[in-house]
N, C-alpha and C. Protein backbone atom coordinates (compact mmCIF):
# COMPACT_ATOMS: atom_id res chain seq x y z
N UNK A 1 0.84 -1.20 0.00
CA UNK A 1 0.00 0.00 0.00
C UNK A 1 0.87 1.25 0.00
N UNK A 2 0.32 2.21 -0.85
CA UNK A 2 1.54 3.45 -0.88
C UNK A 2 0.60 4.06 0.23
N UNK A 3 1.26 4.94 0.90
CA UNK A 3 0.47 6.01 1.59
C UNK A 3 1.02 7.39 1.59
N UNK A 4 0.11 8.09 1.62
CA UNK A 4 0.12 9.80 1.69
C UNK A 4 0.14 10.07 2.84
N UNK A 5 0.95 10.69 3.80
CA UNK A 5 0.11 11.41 4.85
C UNK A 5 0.91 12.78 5.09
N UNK A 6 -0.19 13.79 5.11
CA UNK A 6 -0.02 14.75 5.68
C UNK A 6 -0.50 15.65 6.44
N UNK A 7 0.84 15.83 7.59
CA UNK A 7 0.41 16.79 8.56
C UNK A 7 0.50 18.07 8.69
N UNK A 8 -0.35 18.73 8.96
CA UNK A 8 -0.60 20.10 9.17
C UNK A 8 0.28 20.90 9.47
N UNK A 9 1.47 20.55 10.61
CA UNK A 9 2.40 21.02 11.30
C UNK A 9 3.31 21.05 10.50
N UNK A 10 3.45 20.31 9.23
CA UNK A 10 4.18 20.52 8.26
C UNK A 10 4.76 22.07 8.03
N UNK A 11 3.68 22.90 7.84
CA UNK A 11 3.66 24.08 7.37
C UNK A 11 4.64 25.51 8.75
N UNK A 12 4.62 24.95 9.85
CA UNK A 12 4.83 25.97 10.91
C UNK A 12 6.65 25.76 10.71
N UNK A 13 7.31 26.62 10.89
CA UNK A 13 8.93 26.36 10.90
C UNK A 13 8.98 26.84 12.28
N UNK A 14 8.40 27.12 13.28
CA UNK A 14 8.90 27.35 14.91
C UNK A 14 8.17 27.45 15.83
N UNK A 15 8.43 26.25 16.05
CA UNK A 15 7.59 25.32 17.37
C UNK A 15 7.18 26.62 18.52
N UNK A 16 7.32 27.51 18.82
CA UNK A 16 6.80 28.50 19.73
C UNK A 16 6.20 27.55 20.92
N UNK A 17 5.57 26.99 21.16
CA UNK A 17 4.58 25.96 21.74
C UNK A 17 5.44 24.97 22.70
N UNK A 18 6.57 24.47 21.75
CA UNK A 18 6.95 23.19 22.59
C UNK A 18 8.35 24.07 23.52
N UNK A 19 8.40 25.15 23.45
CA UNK A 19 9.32 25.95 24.84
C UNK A 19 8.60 25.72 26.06
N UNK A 20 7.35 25.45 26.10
CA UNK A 20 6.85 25.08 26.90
C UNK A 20 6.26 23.79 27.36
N UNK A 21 6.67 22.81 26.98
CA UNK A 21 5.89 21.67 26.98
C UNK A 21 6.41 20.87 28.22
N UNK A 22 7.39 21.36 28.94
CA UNK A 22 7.35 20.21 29.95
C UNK A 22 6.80 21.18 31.26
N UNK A 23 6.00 22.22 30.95
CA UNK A 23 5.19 22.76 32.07
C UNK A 23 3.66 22.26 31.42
N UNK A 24 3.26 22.62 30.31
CA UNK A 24 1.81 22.22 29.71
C UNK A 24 1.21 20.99 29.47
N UNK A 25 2.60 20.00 28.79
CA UNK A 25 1.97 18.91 28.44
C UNK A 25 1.54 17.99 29.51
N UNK A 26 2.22 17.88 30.60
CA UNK A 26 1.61 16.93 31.60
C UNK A 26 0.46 17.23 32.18
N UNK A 27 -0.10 19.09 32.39
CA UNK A 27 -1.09 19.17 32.21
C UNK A 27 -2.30 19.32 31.13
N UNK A 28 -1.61 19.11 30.37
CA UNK A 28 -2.52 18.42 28.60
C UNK A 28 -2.80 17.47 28.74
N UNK A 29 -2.57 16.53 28.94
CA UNK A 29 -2.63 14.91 29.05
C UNK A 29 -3.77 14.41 29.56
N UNK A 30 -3.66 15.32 30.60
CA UNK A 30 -4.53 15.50 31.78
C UNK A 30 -6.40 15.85 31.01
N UNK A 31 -6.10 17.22 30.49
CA UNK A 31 -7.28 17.30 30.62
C UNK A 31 -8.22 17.34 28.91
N UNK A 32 -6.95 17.37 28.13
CA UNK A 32 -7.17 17.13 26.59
C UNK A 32 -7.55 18.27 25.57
N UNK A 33 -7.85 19.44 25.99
CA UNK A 33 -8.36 19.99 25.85
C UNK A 33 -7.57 21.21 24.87
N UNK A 34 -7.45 21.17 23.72
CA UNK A 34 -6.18 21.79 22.72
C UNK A 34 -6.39 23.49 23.03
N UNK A 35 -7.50 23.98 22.97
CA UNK A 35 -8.12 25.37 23.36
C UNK A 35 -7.84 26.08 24.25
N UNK A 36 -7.67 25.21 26.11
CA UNK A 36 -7.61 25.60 26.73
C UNK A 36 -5.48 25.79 27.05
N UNK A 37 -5.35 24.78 26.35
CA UNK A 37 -3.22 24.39 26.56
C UNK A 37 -3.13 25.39 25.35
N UNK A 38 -3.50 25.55 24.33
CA UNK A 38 -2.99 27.05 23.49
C UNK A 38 -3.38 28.23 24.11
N UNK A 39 -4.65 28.82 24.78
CA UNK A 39 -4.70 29.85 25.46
C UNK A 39 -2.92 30.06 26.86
N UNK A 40 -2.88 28.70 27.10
CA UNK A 40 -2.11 28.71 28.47
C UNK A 40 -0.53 28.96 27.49
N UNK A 41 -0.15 28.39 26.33
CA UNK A 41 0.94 28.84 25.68
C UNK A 41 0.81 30.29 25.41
N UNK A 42 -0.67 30.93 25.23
CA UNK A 42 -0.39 32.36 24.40
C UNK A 42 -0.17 33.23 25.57
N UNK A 43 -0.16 32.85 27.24
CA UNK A 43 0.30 33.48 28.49
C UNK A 43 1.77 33.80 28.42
N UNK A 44 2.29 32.69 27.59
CA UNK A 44 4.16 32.57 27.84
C UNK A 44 4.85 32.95 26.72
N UNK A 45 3.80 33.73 25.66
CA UNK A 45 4.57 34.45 24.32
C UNK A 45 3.82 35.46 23.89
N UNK A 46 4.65 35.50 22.91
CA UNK A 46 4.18 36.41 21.74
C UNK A 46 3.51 36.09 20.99
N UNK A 47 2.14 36.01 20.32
CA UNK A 47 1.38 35.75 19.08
C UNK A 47 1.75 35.76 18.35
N UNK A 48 2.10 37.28 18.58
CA UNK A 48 2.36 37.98 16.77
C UNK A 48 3.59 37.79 16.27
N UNK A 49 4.70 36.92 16.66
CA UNK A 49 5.37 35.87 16.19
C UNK A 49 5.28 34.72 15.38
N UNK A 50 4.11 34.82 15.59
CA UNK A 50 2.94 33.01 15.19
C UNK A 50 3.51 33.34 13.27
N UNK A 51 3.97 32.08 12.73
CA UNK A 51 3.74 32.30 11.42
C UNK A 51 3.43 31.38 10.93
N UNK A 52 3.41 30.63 9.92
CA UNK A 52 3.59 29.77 8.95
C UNK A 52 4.37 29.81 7.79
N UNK A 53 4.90 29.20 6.75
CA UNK A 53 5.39 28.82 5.43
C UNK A 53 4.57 28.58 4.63
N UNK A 54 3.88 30.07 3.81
CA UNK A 54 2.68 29.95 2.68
C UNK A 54 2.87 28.72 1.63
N UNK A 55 4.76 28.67 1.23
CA UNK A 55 4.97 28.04 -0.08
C UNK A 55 4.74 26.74 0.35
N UNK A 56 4.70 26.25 2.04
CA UNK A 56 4.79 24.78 2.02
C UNK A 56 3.45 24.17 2.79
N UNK A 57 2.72 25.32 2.73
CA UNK A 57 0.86 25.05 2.85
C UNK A 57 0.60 24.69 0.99
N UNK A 58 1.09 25.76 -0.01
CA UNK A 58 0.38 25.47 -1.44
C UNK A 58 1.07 24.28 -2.18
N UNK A 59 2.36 24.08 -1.36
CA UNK A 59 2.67 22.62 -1.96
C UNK A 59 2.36 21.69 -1.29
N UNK A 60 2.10 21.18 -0.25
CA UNK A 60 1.01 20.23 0.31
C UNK A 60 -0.45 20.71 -0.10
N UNK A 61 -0.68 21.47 -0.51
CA UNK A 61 -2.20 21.74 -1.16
C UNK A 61 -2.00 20.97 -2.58
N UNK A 62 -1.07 21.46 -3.22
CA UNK A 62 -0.97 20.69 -4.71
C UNK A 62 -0.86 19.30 -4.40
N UNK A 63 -0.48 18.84 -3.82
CA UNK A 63 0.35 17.47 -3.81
C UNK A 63 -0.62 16.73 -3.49
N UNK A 64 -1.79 17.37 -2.35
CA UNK A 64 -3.35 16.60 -2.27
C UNK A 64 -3.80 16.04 -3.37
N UNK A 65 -4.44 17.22 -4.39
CA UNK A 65 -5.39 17.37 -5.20
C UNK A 65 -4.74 17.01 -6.42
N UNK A 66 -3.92 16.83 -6.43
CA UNK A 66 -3.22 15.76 -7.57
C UNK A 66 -2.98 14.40 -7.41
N UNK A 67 -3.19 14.22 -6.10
CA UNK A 67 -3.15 12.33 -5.79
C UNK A 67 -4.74 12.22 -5.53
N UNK A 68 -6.00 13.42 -5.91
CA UNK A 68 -7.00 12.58 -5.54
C UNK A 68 -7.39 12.43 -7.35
N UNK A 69 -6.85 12.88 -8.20
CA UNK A 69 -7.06 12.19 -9.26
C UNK A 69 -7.07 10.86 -9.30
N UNK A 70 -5.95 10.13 -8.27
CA UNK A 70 -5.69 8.79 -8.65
C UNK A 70 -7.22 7.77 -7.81
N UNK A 71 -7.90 8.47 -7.24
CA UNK A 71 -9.28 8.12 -6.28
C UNK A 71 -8.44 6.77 -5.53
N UNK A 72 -7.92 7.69 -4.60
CA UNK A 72 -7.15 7.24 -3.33
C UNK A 72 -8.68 7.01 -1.87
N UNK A 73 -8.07 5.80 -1.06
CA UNK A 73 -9.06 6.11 0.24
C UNK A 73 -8.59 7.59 0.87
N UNK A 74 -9.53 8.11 1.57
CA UNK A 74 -8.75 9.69 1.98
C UNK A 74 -9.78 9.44 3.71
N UNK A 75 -8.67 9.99 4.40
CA UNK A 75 -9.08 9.96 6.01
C UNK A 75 -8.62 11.44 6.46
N UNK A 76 -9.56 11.97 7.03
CA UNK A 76 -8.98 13.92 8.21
C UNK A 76 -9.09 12.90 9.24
N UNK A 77 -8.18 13.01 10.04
CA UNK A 77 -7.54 12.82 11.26
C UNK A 77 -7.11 13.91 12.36
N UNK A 78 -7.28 13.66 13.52
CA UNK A 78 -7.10 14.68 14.76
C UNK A 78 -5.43 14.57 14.62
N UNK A 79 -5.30 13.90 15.54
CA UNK A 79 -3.42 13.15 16.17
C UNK A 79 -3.32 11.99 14.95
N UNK A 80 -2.34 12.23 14.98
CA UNK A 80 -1.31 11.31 14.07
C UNK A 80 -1.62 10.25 13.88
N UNK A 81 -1.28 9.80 15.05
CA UNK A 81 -1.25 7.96 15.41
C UNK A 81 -2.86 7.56 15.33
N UNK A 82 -3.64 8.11 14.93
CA UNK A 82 -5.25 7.58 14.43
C UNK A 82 -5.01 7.08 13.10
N UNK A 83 -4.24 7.47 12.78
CA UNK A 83 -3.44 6.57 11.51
C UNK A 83 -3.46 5.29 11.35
N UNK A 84 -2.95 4.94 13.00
CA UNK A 84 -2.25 3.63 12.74
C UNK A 84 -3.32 2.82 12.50
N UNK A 85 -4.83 2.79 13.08
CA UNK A 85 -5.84 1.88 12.70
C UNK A 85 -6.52 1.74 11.31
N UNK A 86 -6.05 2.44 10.86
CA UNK A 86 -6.05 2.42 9.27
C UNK A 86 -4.75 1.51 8.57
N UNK A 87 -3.62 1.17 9.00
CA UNK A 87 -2.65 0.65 8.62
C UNK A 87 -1.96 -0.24 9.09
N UNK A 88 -2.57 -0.84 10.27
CA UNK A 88 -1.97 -1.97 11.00
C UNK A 88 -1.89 -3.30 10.22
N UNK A 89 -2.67 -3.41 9.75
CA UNK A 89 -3.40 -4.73 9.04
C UNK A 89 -2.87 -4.93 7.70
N UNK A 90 -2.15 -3.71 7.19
CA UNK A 90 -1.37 -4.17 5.99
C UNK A 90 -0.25 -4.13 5.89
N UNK A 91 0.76 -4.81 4.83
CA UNK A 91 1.70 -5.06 4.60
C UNK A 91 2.21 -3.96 3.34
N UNK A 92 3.62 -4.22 3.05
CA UNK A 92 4.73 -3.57 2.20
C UNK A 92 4.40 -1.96 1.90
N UNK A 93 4.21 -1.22 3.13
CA UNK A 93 4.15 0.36 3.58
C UNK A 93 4.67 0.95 2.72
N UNK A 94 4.85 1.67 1.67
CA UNK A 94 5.57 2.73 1.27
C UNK A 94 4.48 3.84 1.67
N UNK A 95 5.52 4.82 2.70
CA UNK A 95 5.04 5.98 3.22
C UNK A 95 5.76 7.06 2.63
N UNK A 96 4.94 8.43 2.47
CA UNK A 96 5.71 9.89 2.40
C UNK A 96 4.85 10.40 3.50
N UNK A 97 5.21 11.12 4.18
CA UNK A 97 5.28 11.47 5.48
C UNK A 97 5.47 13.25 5.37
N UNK A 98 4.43 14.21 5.17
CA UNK A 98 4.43 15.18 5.13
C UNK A 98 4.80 15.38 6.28
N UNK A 99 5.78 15.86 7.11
CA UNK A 99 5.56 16.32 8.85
C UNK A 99 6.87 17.20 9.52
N UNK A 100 6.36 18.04 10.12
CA UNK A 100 7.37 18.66 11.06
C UNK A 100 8.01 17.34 11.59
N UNK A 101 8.13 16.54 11.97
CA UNK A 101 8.82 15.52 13.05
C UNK A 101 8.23 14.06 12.23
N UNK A 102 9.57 13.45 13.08
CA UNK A 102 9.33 12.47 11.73
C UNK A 102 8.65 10.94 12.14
N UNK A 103 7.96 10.85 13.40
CA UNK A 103 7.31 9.89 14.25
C UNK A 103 7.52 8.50 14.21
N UNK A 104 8.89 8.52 14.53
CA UNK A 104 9.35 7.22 14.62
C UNK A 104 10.31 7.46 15.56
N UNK A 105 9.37 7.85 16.78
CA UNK A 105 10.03 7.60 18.11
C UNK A 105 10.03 6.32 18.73
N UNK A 106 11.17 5.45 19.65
CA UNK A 106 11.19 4.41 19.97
C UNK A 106 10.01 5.00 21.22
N UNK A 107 9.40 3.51 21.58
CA UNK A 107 8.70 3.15 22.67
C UNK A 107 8.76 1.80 23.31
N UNK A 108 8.42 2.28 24.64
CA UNK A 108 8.34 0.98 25.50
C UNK A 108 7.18 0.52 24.79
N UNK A 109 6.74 -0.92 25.51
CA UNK A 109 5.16 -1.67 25.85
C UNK A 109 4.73 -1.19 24.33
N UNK A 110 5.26 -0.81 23.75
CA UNK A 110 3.85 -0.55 22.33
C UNK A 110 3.29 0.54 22.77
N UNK A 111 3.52 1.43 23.47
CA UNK A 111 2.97 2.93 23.63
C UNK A 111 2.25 3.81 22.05
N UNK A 112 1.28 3.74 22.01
CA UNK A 112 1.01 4.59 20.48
C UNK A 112 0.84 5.79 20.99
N UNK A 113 1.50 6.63 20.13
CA UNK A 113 1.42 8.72 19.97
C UNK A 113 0.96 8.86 18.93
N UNK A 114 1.37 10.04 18.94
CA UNK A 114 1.58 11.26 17.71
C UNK A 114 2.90 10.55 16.84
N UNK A 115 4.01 10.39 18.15
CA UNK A 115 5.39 10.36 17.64
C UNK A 115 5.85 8.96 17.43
N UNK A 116 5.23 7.99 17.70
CA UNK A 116 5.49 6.60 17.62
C UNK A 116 4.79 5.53 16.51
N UNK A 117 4.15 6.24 16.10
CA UNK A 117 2.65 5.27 14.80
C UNK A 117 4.00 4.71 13.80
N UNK A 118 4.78 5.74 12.96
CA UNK A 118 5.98 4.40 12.39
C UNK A 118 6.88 3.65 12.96
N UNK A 119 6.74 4.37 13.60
CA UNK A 119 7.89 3.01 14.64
C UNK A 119 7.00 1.39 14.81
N UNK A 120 5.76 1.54 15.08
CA UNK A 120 5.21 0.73 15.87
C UNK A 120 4.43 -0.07 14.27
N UNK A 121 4.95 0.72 13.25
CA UNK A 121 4.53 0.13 12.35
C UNK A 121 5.70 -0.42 11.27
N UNK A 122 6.69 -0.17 12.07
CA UNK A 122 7.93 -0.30 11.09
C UNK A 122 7.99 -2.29 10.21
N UNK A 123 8.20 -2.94 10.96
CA UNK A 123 7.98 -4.17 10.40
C UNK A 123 7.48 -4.00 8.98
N UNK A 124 6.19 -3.02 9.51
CA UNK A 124 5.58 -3.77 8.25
C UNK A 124 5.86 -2.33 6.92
N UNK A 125 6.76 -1.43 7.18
CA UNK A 125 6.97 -0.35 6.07
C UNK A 125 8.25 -1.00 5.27
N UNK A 126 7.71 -0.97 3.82
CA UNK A 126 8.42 -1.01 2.48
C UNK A 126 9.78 -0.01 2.53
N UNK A 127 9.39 1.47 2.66
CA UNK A 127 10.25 2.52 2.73
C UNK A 127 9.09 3.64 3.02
N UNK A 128 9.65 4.25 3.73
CA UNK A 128 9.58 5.55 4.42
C UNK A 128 10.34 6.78 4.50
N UNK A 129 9.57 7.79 3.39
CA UNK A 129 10.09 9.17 2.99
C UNK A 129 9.80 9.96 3.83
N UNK A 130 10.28 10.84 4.89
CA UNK A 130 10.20 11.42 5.74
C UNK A 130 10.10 13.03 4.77
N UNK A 131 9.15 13.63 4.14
CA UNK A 131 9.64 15.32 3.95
C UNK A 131 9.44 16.05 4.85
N UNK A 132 10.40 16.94 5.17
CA UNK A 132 10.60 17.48 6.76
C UNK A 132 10.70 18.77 5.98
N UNK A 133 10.44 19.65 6.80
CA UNK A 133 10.60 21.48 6.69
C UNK A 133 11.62 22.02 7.09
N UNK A 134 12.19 23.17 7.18
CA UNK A 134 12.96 23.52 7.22
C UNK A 134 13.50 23.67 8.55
N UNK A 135 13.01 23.74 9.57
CA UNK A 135 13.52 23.52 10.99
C UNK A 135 13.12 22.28 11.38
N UNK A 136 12.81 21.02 10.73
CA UNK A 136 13.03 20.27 11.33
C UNK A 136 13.73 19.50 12.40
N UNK A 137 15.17 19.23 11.85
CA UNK A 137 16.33 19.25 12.56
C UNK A 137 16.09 19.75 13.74
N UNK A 138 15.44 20.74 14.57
CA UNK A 138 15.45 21.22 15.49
C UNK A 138 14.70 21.11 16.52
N UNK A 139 13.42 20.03 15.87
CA UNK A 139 12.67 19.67 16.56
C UNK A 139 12.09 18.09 16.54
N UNK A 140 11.23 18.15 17.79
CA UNK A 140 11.12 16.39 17.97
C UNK A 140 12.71 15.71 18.36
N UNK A 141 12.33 13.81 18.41
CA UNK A 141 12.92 13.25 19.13
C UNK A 141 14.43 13.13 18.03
N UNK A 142 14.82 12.24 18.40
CA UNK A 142 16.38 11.48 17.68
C UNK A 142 15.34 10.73 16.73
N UNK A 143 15.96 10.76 15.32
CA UNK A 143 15.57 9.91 14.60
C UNK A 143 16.52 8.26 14.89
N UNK A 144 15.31 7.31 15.34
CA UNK A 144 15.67 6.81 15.90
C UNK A 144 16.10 5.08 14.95
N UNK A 145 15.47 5.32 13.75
CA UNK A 145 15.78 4.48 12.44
C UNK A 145 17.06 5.45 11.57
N UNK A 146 17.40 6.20 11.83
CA UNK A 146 18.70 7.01 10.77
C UNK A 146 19.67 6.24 10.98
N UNK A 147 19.83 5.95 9.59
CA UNK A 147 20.94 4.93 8.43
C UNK A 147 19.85 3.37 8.69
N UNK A 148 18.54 3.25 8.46
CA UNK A 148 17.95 2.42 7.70
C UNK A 148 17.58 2.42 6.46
N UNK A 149 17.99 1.31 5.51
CA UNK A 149 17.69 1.68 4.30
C UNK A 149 16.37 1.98 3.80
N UNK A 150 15.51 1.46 4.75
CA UNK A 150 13.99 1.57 4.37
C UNK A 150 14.09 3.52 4.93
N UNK A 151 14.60 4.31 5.37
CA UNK A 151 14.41 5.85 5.38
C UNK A 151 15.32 6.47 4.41
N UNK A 152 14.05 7.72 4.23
CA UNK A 152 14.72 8.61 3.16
C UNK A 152 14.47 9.72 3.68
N UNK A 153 15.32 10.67 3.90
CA UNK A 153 14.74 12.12 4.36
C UNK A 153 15.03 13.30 3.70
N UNK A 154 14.61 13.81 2.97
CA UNK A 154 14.10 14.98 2.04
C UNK A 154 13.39 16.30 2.28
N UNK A 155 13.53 17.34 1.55
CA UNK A 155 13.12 18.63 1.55
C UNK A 155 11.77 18.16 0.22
N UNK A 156 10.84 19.48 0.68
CA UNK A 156 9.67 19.48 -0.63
C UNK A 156 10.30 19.89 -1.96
N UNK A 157 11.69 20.32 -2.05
CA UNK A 157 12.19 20.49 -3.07
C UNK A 157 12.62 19.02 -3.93
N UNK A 158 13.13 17.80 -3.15
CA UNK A 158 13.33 17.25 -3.36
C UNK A 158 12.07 16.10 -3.93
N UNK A 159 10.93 15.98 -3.60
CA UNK A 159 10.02 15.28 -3.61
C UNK A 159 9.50 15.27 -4.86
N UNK A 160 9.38 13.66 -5.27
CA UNK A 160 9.22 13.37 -6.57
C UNK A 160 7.71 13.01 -6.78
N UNK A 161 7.02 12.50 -7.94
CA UNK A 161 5.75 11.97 -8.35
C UNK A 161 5.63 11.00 -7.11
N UNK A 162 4.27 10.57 -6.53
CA UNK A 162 4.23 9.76 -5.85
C UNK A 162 2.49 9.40 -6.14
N UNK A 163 2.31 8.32 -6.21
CA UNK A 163 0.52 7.92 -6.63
C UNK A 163 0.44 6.82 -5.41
N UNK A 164 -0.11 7.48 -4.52
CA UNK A 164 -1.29 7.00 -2.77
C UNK A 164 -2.14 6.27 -3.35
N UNK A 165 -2.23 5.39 -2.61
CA UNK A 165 -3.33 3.88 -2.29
C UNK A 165 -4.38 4.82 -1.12
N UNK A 166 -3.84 5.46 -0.66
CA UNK A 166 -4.25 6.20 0.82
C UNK A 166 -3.52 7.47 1.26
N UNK A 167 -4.72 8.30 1.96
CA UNK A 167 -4.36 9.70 1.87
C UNK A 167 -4.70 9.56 3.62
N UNK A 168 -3.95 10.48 4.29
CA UNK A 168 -4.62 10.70 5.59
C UNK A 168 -3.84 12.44 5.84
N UNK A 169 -5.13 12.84 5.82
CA UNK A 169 -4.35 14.73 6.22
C UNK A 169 -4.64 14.24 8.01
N UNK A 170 -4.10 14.92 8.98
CA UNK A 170 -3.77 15.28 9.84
C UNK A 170 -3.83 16.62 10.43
N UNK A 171 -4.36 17.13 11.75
CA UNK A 171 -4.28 18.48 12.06
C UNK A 171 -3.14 18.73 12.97
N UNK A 172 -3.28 17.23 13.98
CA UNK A 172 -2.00 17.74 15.34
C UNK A 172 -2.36 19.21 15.66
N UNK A 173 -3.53 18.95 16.58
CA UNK A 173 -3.85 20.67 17.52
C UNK A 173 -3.11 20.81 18.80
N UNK A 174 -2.29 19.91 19.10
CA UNK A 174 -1.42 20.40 19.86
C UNK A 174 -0.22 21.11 19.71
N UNK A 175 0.32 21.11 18.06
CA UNK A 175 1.21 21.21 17.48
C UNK A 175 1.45 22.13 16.08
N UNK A 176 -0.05 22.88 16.17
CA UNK A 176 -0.50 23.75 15.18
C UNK A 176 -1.47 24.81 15.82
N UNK A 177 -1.09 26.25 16.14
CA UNK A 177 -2.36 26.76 16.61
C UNK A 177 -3.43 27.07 16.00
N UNK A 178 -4.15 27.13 16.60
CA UNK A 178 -5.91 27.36 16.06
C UNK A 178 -5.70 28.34 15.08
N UNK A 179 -5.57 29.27 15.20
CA UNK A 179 -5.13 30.67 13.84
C UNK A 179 -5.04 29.36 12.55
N UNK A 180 -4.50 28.26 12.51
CA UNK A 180 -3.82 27.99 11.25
C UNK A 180 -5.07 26.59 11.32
N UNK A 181 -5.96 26.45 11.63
CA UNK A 181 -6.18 25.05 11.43
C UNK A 181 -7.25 25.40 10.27
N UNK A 182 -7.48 26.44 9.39
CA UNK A 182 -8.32 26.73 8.62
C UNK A 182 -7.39 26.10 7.60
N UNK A 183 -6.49 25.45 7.70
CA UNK A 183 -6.02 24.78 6.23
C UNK A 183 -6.17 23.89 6.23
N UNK A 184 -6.54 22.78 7.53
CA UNK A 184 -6.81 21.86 7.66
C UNK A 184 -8.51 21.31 6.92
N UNK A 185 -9.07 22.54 7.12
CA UNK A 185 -10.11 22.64 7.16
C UNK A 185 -10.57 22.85 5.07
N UNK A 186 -9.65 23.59 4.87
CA UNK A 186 -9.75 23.73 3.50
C UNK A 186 -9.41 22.47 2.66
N UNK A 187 -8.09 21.90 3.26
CA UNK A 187 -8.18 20.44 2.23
C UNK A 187 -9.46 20.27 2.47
N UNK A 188 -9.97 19.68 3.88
CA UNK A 188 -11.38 18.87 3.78
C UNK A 188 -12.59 19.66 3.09
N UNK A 189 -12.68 21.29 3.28
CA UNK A 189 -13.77 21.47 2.10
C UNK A 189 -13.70 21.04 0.73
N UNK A 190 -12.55 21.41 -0.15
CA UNK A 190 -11.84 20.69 -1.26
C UNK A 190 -12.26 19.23 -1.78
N UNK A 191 -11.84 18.42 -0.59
CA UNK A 191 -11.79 16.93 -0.97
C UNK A 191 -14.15 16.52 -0.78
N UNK A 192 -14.16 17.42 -0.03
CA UNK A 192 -15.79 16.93 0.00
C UNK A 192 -16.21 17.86 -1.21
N UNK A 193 -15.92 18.59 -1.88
CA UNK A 193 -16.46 19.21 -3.38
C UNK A 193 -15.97 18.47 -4.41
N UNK A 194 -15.02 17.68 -4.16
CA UNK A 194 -14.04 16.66 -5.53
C UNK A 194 -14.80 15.51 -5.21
N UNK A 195 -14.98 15.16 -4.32
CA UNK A 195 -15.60 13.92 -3.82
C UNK A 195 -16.99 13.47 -4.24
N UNK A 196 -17.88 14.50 -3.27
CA UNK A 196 -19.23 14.35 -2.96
C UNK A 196 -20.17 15.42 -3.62
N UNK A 197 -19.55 16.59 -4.17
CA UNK A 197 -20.13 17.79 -4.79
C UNK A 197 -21.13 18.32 -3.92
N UNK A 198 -22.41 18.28 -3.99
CA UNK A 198 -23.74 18.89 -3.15
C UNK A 198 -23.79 18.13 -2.14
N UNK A 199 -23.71 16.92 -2.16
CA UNK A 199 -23.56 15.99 -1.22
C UNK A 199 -23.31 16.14 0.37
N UNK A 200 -21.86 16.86 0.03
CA UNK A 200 -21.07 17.23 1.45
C UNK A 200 -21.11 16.45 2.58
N UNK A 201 -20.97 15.18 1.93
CA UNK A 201 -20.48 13.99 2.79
C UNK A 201 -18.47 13.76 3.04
N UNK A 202 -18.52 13.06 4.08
CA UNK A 202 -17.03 12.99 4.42
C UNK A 202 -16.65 11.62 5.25
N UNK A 203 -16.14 10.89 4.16
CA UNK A 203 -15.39 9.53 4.93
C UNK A 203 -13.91 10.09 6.25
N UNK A 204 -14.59 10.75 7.65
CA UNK A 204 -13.64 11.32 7.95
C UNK A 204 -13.40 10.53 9.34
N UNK A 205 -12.06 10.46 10.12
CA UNK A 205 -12.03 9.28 10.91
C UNK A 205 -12.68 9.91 12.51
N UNK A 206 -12.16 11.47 12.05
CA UNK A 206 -12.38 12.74 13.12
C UNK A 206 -13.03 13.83 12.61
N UNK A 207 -13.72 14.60 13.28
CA UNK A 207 -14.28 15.88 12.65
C UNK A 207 -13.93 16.90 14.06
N UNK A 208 -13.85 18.31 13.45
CA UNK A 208 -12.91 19.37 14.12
C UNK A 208 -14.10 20.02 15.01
């Protein structure tokens, strides 16, 4: 199965958010609540810092709507690792991996995240293209498969034709603030007008 996935967080080049995460996230965990842990980050900064990377929102916009020509399954997803129940069950993975971080963090016990869904799916991945942004490097864990031949890690400059069996966009609201999740929101208007037209139905695994 080829798979598409892309995440939202793709688009942000500076984590602003995770300077704080070992005061917020344990109380995130806690109470889940993405609205109330971004209000509590916008206490410990600056907003108007907040940016994104327009060119690498319209090239994950292109890169959608050109693999739904190929009438791929397509899943909107909250967190990452909602993924994985879509992909457990099959074999010879070829992944591209739109993402700030490249989620193939080791885990104990089979722990599933955000940051662990390839790891915990590695066995069964063909190869796995990691396209990372431009501060990647700077964020998230140790890549913890680097120098496996099944990884490839690449810029969107580098990224070639690729035709998905399966699409899964991603928002990660812990990891994207609300200001920006209207792109999330736009693939999915998009894919329910290519899809369903008047319809405005949505094979979606999560809704926002």
């Amino acid at each position: 199965m080829k798979v598409l996935s892309i995440d939202i967080d793709f688009i942000v080049e500076d984590f602003h958010n995770e300077r704080f995460d070992n005061d917020l996230m344990p109380w995130f965990k806690e109470s889940h609540n993405s609205w109330d842990y971004w209000r509590n980050v916008e206490y410990r900064m600056d907003t108007n810092k907040l940016n994104f990377n327009k060119g690498s929102f319209e090239f994950i916009e292109r890169v959608f709507k050109q693999s739904l020509t190929l009438d791929p399954q397509v899943v909107f997803i909250l967190d990452h690792h909602d993924i994985y129940q879509f992909l457990k069950d099959e074999e010879e993975l070829e992944v591209v991996n739109f993402d700030a971080h490249h989620d193939i963090v080791t885990v104990d016990n089979n722990m599933l995240h955000e940051g662990s869904w390839g790891y915990l799916l590695w066995d069964k991945v063909k190869s796995w293209t990691w396209v990372k942004n431009k501060t990647s490097n700077n964020s998230g864990s140790k890549i913890v498969k680097k120098g496996d031949p099944k990884l490839k890690i690449i810029s969107k400059e580098e990224f070639q034709v690729f035709e998905p069996d399966f699409i899964a966009v991603c928002l990660s609201p812990t990891y994207i603030h609300p200001k920006f999740w209207w792109m999330y929101n736009q693939l999915k208007d998009f894919y329910n007008d290519y899809k369903y037209g008047s319809e405005r139905k949505i094979n979606s695994a999560n809704t926002v």
